[in-house]
C-alpha atoms as a PDB file:
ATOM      1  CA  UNK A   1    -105.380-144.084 151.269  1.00  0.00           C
ATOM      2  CA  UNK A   2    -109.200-144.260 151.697  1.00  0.00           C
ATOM      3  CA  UNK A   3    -111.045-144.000 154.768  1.00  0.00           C
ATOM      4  CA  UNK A   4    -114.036-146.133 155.861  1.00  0.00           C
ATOM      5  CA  UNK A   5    -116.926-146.616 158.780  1.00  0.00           C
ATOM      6  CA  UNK A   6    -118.647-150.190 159.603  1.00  0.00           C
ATOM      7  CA  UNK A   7    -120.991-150.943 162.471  1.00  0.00           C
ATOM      8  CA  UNK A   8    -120.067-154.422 164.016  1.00  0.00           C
ATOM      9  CA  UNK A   9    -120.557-156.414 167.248  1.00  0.00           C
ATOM     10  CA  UNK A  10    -117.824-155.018 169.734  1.00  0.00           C
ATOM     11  CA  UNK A  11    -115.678-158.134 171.015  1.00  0.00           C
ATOM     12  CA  UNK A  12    -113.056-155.999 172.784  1.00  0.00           C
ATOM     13  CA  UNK A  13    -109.729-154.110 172.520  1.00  0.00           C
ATOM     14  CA  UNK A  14    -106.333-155.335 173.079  1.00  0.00           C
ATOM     15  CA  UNK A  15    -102.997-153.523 173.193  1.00  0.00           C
ATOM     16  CA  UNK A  16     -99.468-155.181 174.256  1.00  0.00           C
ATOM     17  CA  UNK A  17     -96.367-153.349 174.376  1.00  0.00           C
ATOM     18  CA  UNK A  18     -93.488-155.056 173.641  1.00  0.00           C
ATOM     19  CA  UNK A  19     -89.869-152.470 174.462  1.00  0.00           C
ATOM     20  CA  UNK A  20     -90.657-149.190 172.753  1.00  0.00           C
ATOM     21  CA  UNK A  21     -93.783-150.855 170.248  1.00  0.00           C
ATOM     22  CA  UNK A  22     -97.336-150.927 170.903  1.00  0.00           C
ATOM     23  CA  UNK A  23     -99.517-153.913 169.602  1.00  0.00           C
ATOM     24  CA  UNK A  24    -103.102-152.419 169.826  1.00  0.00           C
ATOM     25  CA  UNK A  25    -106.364-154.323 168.343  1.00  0.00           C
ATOM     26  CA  UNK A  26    -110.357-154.389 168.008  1.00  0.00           C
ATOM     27  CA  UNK A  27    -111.871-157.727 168.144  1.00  0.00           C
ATOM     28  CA  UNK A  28    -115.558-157.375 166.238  1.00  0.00           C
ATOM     29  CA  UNK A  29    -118.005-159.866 165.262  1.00  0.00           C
ATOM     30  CA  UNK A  30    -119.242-160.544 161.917  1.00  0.00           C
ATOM     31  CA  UNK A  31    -121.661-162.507 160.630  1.00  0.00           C
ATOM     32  CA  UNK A  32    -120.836-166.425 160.361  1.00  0.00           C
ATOM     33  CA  UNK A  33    -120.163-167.969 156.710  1.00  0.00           C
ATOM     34  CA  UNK A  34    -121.791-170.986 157.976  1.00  0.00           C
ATOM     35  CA  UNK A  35    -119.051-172.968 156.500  1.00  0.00           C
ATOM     36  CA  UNK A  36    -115.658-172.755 159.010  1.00  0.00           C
ATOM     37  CA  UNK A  37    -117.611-171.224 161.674  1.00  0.00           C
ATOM     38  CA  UNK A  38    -120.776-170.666 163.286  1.00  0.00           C
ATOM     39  CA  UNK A  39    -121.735-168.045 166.033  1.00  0.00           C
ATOM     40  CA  UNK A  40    -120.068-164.665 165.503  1.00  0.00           C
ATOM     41  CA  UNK A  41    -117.263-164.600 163.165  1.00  0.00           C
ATOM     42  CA  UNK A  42    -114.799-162.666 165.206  1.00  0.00           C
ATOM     43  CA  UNK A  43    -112.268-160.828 163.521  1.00  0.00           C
ATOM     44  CA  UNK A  44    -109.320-158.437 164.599  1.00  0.00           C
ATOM     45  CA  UNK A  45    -108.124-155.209 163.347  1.00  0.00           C
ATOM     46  CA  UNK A  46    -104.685-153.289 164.055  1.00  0.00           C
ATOM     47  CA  UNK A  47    -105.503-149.538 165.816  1.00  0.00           C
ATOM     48  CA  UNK A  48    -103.447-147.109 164.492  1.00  0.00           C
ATOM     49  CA  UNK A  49    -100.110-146.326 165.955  1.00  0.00           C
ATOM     50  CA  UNK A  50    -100.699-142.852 167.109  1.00  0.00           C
ATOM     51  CA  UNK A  51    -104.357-143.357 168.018  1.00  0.00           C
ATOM     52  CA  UNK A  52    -103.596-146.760 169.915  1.00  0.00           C
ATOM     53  CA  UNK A  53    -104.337-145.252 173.279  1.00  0.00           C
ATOM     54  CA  UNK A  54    -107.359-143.541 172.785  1.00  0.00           C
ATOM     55  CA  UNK A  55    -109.244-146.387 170.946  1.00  0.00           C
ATOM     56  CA  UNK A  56    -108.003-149.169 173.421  1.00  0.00           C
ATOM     57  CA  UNK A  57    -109.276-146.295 176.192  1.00  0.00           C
ATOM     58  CA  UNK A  58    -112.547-146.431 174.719  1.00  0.00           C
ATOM     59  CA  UNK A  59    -112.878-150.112 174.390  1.00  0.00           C
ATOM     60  CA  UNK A  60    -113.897-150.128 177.980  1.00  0.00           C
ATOM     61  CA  UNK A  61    -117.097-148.297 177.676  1.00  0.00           C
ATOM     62  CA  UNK A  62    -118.299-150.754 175.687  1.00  0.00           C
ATOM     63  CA  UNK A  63    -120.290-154.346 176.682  1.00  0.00           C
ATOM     64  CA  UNK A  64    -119.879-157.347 175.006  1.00  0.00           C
ATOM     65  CA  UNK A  65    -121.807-157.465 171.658  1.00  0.00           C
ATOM     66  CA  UNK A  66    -123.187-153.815 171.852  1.00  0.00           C
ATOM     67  CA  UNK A  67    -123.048-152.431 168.495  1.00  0.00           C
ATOM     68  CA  UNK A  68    -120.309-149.856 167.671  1.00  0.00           C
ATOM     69  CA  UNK A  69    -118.888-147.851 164.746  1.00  0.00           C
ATOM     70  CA  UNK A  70    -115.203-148.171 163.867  1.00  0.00           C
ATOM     71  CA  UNK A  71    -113.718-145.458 161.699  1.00  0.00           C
ATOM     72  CA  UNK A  72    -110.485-147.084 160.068  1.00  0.00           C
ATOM     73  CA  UNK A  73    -108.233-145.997 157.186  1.00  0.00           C
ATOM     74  CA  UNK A  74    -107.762-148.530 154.042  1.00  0.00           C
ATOM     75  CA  UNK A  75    -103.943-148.489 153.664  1.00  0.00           C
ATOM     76  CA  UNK A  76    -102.195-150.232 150.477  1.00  0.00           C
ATOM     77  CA  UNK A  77    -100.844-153.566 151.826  1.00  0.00           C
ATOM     78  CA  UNK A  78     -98.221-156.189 149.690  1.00  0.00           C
ATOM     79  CA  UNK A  79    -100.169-158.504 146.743  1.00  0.00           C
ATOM     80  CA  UNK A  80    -102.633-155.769 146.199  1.00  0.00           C
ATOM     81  CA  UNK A  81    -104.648-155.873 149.308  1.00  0.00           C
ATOM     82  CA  UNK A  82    -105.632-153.210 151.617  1.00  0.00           C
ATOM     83  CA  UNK A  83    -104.641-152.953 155.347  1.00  0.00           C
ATOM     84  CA  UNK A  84    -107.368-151.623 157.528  1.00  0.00           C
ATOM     85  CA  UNK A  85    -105.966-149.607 160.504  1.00  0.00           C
ATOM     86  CA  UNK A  86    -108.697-148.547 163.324  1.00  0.00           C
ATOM     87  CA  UNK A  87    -108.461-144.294 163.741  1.00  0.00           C
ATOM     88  CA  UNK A  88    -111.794-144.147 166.346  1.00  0.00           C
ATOM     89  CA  UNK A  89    -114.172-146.377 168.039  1.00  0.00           C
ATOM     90  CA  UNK A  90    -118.140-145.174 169.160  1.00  0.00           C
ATOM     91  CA  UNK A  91    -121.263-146.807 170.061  1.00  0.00           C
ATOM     92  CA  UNK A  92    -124.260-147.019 167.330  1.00  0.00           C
ATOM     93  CA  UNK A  93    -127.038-145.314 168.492  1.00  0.00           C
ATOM     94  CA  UNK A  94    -129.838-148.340 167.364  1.00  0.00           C
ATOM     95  CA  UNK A  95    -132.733-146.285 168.290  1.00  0.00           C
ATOM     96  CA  UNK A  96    -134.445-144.046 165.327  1.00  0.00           C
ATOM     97  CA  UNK A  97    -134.864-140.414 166.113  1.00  0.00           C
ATOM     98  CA  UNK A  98    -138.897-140.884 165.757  1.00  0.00           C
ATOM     99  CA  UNK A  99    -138.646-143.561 168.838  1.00  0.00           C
ATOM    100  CA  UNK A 100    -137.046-140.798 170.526  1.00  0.00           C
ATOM    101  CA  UNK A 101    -139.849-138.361 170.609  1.00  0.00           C
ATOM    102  CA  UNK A 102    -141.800-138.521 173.459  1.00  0.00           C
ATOM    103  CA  UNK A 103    -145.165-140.130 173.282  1.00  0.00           C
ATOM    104  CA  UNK A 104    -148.223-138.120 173.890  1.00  0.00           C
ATOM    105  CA  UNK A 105    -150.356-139.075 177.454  1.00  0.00           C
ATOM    106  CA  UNK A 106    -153.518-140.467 177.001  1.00  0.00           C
ATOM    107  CA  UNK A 107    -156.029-138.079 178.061  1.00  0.00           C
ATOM    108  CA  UNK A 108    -157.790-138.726 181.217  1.00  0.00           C
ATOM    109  CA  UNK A 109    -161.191-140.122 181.169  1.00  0.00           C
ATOM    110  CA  UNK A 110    -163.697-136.889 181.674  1.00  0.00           C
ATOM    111  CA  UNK A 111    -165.613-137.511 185.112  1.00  0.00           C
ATOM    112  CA  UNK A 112    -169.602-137.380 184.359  1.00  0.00           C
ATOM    113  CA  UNK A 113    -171.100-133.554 186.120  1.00  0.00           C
ATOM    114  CA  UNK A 114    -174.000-134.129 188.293  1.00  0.00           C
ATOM    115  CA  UNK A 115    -176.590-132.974 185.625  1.00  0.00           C
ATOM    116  CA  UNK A 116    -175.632-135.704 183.481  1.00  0.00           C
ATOM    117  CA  UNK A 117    -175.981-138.128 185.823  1.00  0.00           C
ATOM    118  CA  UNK A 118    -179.670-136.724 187.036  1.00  0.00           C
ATOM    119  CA  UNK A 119    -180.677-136.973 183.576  1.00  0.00           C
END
């Protein structure tokens, strides 16, 4: 099994329990093909079983769109394709670290002394 990170538009979270089962998935947007779709591409992944609770829990700190990280592990699905399963959801911190830093003040105009202005 491999594991995996991708930043994507946040769509939202969904979980439905049906008897003893929970249904849990992240809705992200991708970029359109152009083709079948234009706008967001939105696509779904299954959250892992035993994490399903925390990551829906954490859907809800998110806004539409806002740019997040999902951690996910690549299972090995039937026909040779992989299953992604969400482990953890966080938000992408866009701003880089020299933005951060804060800016130095302009210095203040010096005021003219009363010799100069005699002069």
């Amino acid at each position: 099994m491999a594991r995996s990170t991708m930043e994507v538009a946040f769509l939202g979270t969904q979980m439905t329990q049906v008897d003893d089962a929970k249904y849990a998935k992240i809705f992200y947007g991708d970029e359109p093909d152009g083709k079948s779709e234009h706008g967001l591409s939105i696509i779904g992944m299954a959250i892992a079983e035993d994490v399903a609770d925390e990551v829906f829990a954490a859907g809800a700190q998110f806004d539409p769109l806002q740019k997040v990280r999902i951690t996910f592990d690549v299972a090995r699905g039937g026909q040779n394709k992989g299953k992604n399963l969400a482990l953890h959801l966080e938000a992408v911190d866009d701003k880089p670290a020299a933005r951060q830093q804060p800016q130095p003040s302009p210095r203040p105009a010096q005021q003219p002394t009363p010799d100069a202005a005699k002069s």
